[in-house]
PDB file of N, CA and C in Angstrom:
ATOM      1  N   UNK A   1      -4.066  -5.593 -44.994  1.00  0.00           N
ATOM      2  CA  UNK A   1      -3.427  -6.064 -43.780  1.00  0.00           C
ATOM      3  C   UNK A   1      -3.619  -4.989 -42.698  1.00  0.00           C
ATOM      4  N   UNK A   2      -4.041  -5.782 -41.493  1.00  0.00           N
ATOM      5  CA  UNK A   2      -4.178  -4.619 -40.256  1.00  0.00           C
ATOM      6  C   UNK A   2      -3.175  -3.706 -40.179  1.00  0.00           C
ATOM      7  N   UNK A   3      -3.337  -2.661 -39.271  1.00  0.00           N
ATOM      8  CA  UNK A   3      -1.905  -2.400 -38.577  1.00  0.00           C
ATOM      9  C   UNK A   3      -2.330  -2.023 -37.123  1.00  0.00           C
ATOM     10  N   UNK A   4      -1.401  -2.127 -36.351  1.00  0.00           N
ATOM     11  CA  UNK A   4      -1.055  -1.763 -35.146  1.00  0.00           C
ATOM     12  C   UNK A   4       0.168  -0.653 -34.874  1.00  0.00           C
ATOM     13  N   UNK A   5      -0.647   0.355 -34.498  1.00  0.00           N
ATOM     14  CA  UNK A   5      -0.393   1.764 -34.003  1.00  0.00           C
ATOM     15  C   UNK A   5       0.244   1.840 -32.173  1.00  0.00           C
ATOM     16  N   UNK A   6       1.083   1.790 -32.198  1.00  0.00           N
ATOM     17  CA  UNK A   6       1.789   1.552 -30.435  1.00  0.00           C
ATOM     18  C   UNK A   6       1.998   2.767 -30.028  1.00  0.00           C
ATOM     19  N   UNK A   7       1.645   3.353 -29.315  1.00  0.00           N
ATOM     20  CA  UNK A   7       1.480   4.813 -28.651  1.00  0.00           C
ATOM     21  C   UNK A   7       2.632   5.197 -28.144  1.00  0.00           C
ATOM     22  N   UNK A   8       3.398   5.864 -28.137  1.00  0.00           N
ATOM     23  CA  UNK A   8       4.650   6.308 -27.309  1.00  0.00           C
ATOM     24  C   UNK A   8       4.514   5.474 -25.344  1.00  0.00           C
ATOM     25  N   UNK A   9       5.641   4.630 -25.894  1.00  0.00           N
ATOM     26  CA  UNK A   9       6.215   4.288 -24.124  1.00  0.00           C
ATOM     27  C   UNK A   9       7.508   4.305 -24.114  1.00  0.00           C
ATOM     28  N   UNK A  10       7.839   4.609 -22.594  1.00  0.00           N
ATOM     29  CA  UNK A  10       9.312   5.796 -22.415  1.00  0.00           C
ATOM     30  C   UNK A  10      10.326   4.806 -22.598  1.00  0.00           C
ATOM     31  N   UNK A  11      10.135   3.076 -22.593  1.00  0.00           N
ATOM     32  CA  UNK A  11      10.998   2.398 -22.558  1.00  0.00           C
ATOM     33  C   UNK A  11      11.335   1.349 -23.311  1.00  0.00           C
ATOM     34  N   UNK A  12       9.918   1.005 -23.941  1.00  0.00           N
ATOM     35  CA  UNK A  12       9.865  -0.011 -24.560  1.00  0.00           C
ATOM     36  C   UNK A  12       9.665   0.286 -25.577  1.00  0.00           C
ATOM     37  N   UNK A  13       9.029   1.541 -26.624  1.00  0.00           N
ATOM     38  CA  UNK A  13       8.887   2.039 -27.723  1.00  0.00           C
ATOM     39  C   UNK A  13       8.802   3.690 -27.585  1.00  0.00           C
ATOM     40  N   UNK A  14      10.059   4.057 -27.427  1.00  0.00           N
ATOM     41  CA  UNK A  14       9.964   5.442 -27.134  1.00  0.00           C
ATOM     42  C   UNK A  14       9.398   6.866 -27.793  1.00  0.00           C
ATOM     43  N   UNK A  15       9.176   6.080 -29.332  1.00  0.00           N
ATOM     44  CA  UNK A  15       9.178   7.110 -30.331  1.00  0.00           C
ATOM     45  C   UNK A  15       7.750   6.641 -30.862  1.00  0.00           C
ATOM     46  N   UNK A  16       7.025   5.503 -30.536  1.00  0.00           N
ATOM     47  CA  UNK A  16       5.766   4.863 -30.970  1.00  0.00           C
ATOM     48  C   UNK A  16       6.148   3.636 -32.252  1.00  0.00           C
ATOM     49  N   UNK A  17       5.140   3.197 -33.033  1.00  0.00           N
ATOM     50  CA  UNK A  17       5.172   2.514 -33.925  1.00  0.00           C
ATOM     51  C   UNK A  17       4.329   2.326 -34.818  1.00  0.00           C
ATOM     52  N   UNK A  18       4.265   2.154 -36.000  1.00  0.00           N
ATOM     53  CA  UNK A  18       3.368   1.897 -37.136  1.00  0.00           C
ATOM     54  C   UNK A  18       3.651   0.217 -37.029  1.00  0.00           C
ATOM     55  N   UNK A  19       3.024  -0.828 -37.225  1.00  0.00           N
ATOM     56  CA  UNK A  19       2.864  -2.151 -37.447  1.00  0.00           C
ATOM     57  C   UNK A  19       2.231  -2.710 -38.700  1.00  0.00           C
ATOM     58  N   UNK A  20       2.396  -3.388 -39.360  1.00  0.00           N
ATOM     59  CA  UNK A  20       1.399  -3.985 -40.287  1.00  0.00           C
ATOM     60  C   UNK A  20       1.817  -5.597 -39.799  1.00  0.00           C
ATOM     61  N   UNK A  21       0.368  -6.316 -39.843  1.00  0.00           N
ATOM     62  CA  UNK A  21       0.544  -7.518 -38.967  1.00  0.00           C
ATOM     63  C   UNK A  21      -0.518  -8.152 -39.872  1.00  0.00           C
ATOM     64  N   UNK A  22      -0.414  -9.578 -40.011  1.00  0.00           N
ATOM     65  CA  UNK A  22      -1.572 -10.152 -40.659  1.00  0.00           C
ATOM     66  C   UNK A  22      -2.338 -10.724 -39.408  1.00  0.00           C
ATOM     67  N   UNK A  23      -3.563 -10.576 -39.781  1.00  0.00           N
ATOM     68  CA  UNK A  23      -5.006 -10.725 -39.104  1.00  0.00           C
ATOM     69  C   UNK A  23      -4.630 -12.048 -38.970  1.00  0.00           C
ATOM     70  N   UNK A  24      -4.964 -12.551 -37.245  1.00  0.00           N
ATOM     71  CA  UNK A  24      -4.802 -13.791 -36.917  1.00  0.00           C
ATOM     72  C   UNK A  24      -3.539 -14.148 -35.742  1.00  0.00           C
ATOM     73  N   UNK A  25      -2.997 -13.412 -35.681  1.00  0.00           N
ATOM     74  CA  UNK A  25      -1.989 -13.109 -34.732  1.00  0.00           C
ATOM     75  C   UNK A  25      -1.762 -12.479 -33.532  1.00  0.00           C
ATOM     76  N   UNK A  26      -1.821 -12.944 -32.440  1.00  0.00           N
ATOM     77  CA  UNK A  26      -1.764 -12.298 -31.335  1.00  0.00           C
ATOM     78  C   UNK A  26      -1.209 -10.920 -30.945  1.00  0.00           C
ATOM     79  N   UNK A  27      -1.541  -9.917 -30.726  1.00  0.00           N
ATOM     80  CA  UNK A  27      -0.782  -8.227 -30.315  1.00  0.00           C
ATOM     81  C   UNK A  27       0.222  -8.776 -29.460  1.00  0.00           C
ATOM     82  N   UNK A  28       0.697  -9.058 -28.955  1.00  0.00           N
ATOM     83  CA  UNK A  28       2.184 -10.044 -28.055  1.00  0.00           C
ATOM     84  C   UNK A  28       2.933 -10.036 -29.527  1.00  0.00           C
ATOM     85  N   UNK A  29       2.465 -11.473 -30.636  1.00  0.00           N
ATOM     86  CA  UNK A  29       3.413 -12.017 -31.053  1.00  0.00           C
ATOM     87  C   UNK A  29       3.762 -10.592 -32.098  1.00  0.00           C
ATOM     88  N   UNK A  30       2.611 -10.164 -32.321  1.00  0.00           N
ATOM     89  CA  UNK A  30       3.420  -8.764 -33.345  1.00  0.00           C
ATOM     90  C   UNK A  30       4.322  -7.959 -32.579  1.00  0.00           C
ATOM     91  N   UNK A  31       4.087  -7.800 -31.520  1.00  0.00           N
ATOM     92  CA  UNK A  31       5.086  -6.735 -30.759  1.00  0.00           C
ATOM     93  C   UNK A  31       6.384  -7.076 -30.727  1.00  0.00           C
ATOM     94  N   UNK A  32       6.563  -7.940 -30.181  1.00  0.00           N
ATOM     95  CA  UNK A  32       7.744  -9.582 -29.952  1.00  0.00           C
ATOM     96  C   UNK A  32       8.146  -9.177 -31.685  1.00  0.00           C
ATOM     97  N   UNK A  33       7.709  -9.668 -32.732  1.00  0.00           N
ATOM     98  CA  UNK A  33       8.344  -9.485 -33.489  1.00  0.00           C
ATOM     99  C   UNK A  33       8.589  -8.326 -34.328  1.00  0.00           C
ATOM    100  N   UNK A  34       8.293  -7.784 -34.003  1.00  0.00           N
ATOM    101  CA  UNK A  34       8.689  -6.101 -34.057  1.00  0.00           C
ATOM    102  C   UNK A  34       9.809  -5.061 -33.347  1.00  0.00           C
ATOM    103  N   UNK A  35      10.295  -5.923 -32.607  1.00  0.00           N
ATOM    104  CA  UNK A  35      11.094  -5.286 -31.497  1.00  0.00           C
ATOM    105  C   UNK A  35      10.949  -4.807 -30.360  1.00  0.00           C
ATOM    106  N   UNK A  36       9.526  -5.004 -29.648  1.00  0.00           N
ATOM    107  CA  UNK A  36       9.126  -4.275 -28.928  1.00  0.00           C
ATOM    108  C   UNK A  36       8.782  -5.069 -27.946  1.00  0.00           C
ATOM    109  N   UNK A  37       9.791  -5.407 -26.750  1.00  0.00           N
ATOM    110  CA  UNK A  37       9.997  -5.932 -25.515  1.00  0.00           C
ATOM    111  C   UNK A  37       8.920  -6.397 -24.933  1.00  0.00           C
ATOM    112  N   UNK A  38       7.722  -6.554 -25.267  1.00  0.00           N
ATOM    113  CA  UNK A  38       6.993  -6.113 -24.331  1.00  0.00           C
ATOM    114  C   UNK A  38       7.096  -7.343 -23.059  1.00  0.00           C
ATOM    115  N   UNK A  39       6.678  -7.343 -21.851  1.00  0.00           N
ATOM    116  CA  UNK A  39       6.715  -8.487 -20.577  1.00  0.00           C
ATOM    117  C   UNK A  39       5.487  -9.831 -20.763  1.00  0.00           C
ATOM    118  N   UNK A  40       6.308 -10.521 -20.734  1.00  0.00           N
ATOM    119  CA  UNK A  40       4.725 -12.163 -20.990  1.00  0.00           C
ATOM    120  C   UNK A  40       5.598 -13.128 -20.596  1.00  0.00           C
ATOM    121  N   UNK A  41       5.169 -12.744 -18.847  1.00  0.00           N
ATOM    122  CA  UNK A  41       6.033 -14.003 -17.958  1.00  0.00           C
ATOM    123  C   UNK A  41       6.011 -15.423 -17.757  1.00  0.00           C
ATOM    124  N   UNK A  42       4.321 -15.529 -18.499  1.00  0.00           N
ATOM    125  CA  UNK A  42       3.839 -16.467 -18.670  1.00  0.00           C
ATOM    126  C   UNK A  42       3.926 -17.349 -19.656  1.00  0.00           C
ATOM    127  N   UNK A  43       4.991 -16.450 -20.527  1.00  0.00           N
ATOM    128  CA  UNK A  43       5.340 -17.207 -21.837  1.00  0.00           C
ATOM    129  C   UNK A  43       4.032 -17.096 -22.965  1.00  0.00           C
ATOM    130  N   UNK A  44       2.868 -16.161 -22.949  1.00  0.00           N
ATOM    131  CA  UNK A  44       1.705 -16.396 -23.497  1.00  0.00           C
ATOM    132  C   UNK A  44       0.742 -17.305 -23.427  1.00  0.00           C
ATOM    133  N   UNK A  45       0.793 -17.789 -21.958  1.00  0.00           N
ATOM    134  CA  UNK A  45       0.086 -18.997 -21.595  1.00  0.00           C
ATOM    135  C   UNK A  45      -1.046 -18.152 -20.838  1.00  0.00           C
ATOM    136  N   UNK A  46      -1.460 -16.973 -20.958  1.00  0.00           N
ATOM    137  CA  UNK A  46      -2.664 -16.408 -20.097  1.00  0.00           C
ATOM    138  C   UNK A  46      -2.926 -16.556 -18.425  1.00  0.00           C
ATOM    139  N   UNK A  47      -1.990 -16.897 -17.939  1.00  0.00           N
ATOM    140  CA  UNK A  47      -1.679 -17.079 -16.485  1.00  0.00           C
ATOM    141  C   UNK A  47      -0.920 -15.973 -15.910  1.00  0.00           C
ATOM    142  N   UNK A  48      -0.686 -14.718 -16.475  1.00  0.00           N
ATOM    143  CA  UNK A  48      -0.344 -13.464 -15.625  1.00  0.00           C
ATOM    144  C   UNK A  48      -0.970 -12.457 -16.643  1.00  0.00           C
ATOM    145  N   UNK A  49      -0.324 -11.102 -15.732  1.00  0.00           N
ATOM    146  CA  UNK A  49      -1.146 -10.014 -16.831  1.00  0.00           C
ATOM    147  C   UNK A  49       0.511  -9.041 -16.931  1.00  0.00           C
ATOM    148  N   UNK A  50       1.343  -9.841 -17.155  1.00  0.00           N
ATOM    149  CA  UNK A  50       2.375  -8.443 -17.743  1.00  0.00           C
ATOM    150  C   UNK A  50       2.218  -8.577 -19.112  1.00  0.00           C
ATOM    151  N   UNK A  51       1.584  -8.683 -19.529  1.00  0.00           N
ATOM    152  CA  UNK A  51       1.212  -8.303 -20.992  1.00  0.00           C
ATOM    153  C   UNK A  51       0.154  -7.517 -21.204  1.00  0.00           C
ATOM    154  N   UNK A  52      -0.671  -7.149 -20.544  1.00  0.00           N
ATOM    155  CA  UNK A  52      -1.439  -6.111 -20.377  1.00  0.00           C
ATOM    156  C   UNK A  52      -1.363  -4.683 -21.308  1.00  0.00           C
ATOM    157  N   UNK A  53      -2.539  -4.376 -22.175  1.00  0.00           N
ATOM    158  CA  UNK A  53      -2.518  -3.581 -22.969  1.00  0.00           C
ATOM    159  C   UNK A  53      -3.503  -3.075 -23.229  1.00  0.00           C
ATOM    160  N   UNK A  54      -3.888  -1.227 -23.856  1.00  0.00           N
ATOM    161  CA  UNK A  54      -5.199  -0.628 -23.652  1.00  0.00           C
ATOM    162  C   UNK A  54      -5.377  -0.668 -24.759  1.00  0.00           C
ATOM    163  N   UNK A  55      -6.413  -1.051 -25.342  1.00  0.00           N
ATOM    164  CA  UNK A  55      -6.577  -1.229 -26.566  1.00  0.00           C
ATOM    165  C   UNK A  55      -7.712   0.785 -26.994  1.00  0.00           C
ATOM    166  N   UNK A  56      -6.732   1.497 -27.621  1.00  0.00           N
ATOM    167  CA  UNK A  56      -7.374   2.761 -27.572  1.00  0.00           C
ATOM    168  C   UNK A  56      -8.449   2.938 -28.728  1.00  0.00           C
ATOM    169  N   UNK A  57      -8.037   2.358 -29.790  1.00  0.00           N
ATOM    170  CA  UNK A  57      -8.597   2.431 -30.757  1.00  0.00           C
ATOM    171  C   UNK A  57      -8.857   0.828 -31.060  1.00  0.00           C
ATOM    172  N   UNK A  58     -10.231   0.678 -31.916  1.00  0.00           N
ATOM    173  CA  UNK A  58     -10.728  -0.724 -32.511  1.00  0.00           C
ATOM    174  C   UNK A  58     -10.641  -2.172 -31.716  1.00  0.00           C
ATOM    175  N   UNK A  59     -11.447  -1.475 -30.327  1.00  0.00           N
ATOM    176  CA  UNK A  59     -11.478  -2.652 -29.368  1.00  0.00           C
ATOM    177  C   UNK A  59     -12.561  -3.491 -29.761  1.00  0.00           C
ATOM    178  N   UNK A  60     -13.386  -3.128 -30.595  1.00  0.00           N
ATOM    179  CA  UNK A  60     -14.936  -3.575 -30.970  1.00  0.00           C
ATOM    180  C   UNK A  60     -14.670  -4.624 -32.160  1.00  0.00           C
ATOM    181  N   UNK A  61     -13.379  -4.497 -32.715  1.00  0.00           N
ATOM    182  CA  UNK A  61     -13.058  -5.856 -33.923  1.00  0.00           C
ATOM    183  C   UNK A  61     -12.284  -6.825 -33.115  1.00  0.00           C
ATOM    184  N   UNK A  62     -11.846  -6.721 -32.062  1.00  0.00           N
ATOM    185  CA  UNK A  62     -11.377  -8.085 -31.576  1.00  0.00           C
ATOM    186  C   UNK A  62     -12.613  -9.201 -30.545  1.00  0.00           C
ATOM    187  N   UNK A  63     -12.604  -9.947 -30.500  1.00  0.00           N
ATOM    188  CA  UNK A  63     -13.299 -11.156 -29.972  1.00  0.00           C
ATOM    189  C   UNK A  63     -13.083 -10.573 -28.819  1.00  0.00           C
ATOM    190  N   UNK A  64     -14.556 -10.932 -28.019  1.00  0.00           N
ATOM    191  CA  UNK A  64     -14.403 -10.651 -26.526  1.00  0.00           C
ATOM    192  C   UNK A  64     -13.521 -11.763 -25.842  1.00  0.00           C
ATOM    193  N   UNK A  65     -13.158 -11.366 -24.533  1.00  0.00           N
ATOM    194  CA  UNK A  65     -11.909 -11.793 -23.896  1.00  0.00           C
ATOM    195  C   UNK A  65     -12.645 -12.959 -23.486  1.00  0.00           C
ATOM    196  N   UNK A  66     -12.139 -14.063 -22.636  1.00  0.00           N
ATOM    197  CA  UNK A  66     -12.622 -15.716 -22.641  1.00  0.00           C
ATOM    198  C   UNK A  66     -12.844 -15.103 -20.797  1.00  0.00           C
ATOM    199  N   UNK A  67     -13.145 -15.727 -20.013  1.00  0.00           N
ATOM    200  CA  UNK A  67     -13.524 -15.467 -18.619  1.00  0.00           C
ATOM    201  C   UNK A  67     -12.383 -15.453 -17.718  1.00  0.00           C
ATOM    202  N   UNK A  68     -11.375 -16.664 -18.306  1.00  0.00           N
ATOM    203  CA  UNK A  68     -10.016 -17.292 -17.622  1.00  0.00           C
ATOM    204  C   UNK A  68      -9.215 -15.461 -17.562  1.00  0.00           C
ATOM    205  N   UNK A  69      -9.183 -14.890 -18.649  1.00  0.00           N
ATOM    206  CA  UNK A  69      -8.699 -13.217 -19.321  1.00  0.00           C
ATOM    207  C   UNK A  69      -9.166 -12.071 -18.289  1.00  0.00           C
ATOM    208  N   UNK A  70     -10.718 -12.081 -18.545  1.00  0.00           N
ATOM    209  CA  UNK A  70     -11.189 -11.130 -17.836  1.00  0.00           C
ATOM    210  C   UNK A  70     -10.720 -11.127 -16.286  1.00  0.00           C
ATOM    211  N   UNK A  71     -10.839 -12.988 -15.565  1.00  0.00           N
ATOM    212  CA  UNK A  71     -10.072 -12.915 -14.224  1.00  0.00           C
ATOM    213  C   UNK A  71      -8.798 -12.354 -13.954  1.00  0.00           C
ATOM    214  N   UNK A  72      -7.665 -12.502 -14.845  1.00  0.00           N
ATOM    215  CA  UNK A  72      -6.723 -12.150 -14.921  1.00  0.00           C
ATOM    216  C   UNK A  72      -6.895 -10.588 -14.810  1.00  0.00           C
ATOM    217  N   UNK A  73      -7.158  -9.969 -15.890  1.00  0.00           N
ATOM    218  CA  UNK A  73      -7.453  -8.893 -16.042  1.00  0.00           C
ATOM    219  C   UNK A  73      -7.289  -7.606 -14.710  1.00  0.00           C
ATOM    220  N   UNK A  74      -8.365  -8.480 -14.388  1.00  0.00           N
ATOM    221  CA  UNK A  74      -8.938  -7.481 -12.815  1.00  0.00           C
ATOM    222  C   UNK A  74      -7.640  -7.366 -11.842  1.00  0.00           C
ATOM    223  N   UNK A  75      -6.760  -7.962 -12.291  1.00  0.00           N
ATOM    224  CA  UNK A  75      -5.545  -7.875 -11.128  1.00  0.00           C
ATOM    225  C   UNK A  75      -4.593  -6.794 -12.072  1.00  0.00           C
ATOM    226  N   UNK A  76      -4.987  -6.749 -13.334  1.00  0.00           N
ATOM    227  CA  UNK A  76      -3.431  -5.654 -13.915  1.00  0.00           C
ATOM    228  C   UNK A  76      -3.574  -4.649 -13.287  1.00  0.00           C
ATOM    229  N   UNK A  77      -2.416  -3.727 -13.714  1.00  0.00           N
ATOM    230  CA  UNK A  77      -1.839  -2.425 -12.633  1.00  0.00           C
ATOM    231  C   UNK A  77      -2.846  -1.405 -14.247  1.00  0.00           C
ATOM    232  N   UNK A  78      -3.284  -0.606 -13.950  1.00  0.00           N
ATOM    233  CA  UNK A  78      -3.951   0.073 -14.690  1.00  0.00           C
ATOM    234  C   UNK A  78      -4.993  -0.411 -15.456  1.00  0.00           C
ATOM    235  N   UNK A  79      -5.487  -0.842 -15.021  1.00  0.00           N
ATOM    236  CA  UNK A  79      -6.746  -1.235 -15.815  1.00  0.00           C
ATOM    237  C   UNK A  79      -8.311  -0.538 -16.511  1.00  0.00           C
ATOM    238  N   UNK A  80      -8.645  -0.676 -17.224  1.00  0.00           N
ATOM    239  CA  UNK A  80      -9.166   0.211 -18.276  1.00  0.00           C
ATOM    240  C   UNK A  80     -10.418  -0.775 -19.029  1.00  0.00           C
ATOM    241  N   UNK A  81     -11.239  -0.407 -19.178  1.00  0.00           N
ATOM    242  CA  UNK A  81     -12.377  -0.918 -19.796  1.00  0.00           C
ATOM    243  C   UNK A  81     -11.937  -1.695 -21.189  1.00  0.00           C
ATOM    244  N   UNK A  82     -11.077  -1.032 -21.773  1.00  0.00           N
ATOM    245  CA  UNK A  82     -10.843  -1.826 -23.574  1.00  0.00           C
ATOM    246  C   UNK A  82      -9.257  -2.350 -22.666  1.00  0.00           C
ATOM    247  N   UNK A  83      -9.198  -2.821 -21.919  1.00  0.00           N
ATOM    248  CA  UNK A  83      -7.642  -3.740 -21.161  1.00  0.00           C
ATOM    249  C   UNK A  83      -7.802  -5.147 -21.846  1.00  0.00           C
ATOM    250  N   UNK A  84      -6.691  -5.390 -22.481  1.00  0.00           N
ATOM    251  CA  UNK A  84      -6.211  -7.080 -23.176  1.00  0.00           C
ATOM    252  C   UNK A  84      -5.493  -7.340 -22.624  1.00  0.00           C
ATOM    253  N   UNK A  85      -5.177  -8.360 -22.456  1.00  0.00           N
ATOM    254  CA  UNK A  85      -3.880  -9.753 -22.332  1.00  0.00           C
ATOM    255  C   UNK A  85      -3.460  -9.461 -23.834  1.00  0.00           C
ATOM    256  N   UNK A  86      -2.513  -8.856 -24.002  1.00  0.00           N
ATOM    257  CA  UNK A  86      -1.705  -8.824 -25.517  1.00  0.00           C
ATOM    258  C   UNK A  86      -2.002 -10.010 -25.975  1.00  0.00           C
ATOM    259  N   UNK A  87      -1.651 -11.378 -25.117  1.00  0.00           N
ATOM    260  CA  UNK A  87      -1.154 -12.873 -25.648  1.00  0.00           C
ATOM    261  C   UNK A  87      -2.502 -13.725 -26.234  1.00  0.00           C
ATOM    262  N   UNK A  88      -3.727 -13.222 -25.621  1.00  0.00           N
ATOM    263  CA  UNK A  88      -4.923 -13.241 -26.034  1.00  0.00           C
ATOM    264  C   UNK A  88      -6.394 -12.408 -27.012  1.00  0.00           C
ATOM    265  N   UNK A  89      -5.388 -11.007 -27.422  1.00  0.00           N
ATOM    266  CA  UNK A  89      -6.279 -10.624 -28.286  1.00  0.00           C
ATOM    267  C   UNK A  89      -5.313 -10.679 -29.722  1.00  0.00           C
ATOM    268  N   UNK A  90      -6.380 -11.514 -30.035  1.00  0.00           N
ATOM    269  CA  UNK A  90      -5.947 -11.885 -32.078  1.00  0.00           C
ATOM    270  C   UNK A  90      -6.358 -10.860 -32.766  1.00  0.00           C
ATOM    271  N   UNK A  91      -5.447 -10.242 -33.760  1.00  0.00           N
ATOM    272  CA  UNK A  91      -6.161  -9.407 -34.648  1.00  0.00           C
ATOM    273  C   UNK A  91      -6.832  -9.749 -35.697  1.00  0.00           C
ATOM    274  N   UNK A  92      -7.722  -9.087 -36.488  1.00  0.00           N
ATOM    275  CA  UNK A  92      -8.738  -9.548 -37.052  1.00  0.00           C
ATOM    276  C   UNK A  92      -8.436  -8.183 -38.066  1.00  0.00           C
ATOM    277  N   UNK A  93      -9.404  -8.062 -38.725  1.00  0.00           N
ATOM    278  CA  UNK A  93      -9.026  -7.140 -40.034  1.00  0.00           C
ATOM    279  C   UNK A  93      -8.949  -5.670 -39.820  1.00  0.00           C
ATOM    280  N   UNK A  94      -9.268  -4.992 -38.864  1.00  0.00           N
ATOM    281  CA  UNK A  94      -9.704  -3.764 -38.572  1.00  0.00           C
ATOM    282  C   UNK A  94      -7.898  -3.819 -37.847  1.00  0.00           C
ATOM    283  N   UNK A  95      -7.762  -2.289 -37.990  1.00  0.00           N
ATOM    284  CA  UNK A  95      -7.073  -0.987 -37.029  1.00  0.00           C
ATOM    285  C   UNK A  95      -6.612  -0.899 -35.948  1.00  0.00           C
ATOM    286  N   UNK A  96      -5.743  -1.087 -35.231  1.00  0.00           N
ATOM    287  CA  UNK A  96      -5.572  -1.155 -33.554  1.00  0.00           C
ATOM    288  C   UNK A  96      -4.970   0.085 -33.509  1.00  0.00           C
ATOM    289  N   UNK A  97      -4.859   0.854 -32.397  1.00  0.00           N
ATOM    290  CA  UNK A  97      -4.111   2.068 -31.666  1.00  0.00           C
ATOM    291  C   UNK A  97      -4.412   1.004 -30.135  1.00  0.00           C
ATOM    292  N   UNK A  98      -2.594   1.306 -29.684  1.00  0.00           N
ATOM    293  CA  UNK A  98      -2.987   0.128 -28.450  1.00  0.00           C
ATOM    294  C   UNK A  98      -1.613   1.333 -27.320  1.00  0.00           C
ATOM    295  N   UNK A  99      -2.402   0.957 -26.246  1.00  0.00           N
ATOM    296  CA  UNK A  99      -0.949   1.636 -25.188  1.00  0.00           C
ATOM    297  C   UNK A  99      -0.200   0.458 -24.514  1.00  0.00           C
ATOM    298  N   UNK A 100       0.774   0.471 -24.208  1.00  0.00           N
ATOM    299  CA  UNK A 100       1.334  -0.445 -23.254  1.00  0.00           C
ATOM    300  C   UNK A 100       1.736   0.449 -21.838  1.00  0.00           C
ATOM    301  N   UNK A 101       0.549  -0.009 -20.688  1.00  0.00           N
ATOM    302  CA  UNK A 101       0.866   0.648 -19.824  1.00  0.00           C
ATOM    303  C   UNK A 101       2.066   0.747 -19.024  1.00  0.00           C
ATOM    304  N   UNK A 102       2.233   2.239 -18.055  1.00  0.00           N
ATOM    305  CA  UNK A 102       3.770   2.447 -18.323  1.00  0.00           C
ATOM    306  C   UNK A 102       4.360   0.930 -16.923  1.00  0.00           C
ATOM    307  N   UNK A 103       3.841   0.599 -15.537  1.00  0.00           N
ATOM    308  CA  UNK A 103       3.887  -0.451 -15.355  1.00  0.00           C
ATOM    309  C   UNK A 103       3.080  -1.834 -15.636  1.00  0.00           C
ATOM    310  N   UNK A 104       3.730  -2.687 -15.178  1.00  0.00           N
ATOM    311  CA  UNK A 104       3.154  -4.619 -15.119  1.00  0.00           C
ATOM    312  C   UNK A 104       3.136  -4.318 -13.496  1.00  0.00           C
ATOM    313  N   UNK A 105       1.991  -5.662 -13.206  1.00  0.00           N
ATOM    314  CA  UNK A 105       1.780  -5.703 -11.833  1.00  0.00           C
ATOM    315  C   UNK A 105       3.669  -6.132 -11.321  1.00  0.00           C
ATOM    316  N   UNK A 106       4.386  -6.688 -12.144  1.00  0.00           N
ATOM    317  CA  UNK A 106       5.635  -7.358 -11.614  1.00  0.00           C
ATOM    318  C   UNK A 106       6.240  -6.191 -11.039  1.00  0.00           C
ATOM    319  N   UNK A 107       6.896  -5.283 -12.146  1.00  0.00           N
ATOM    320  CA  UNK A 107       7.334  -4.034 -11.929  1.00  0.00           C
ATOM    321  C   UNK A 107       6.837  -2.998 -10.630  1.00  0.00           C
ATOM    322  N   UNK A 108       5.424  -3.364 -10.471  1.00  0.00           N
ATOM    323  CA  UNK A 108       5.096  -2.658  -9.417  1.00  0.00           C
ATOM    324  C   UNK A 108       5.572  -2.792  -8.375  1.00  0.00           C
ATOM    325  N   UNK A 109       5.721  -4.293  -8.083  1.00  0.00           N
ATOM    326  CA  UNK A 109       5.830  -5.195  -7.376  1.00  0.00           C
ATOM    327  C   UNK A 109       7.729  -4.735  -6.765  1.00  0.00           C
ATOM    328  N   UNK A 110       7.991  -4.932  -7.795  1.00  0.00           N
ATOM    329  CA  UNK A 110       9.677  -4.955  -7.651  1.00  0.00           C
ATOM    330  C   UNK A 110      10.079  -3.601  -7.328  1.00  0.00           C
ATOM    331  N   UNK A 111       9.148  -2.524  -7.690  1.00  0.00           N
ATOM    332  CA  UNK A 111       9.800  -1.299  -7.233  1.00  0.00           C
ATOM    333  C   UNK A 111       9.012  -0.923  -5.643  1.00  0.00           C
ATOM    334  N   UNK A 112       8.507  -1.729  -5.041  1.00  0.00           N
ATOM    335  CA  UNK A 112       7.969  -0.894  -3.809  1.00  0.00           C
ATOM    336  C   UNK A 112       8.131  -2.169  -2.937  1.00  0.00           C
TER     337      UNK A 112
END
């Protein structure tokens, strides 16, 4: 069984996380059920990017992103070459180390 490695964030996983997740499951729904807040305003419908996530390690075992993703994409607040839609990358058998950047375009939004 995979796991997913969550990098220290100051609010939403302060101390990091070890995950074990079965392959086939969205990085959202493991987080979500893990405890780990993360923002998907869209409900996981791929129509915003507060779910936005750097995939640091084992970006090369998930399926490339669909086009509808990549558009999205280009609007998150930190964006990064291995950048997912949590709600759209499925895990598959390999390793994740993933960051959750420290804002969402919302948050940006709301603080300025």
């Amino acid at each position: 069984m995979p796991q997913i490695v969550v990098l220290p964030h100051a609010t939403l996983c302060p101390d990091g996380a070890v995950i074990e997740a079965p392959a086939g499951k969205s990085i959202c729904d493991v987080l979500l059920e893990n405890d780990i807040d993360i923002e998907h305003a869209c409900e996981k419908s791929c129509a915003c990017t507060t779910c936005h996530v750097v995939v640091r390690e084992g970006y090369e075992s998930l399926e490339d992103p669909e086009e509808k993703e990549e558009d999205l994409l280009d609007r998150a607040w930190g964006l990064e070459a291995t950048s997912r839609l949590s709600c759209q990358a499925i895990l598959d058998k390999e390793d994740l180390v993933i960051e959750i950047p420290k804002y969402t375009i919302n948050q940006v939004s709301e603080n300025h």
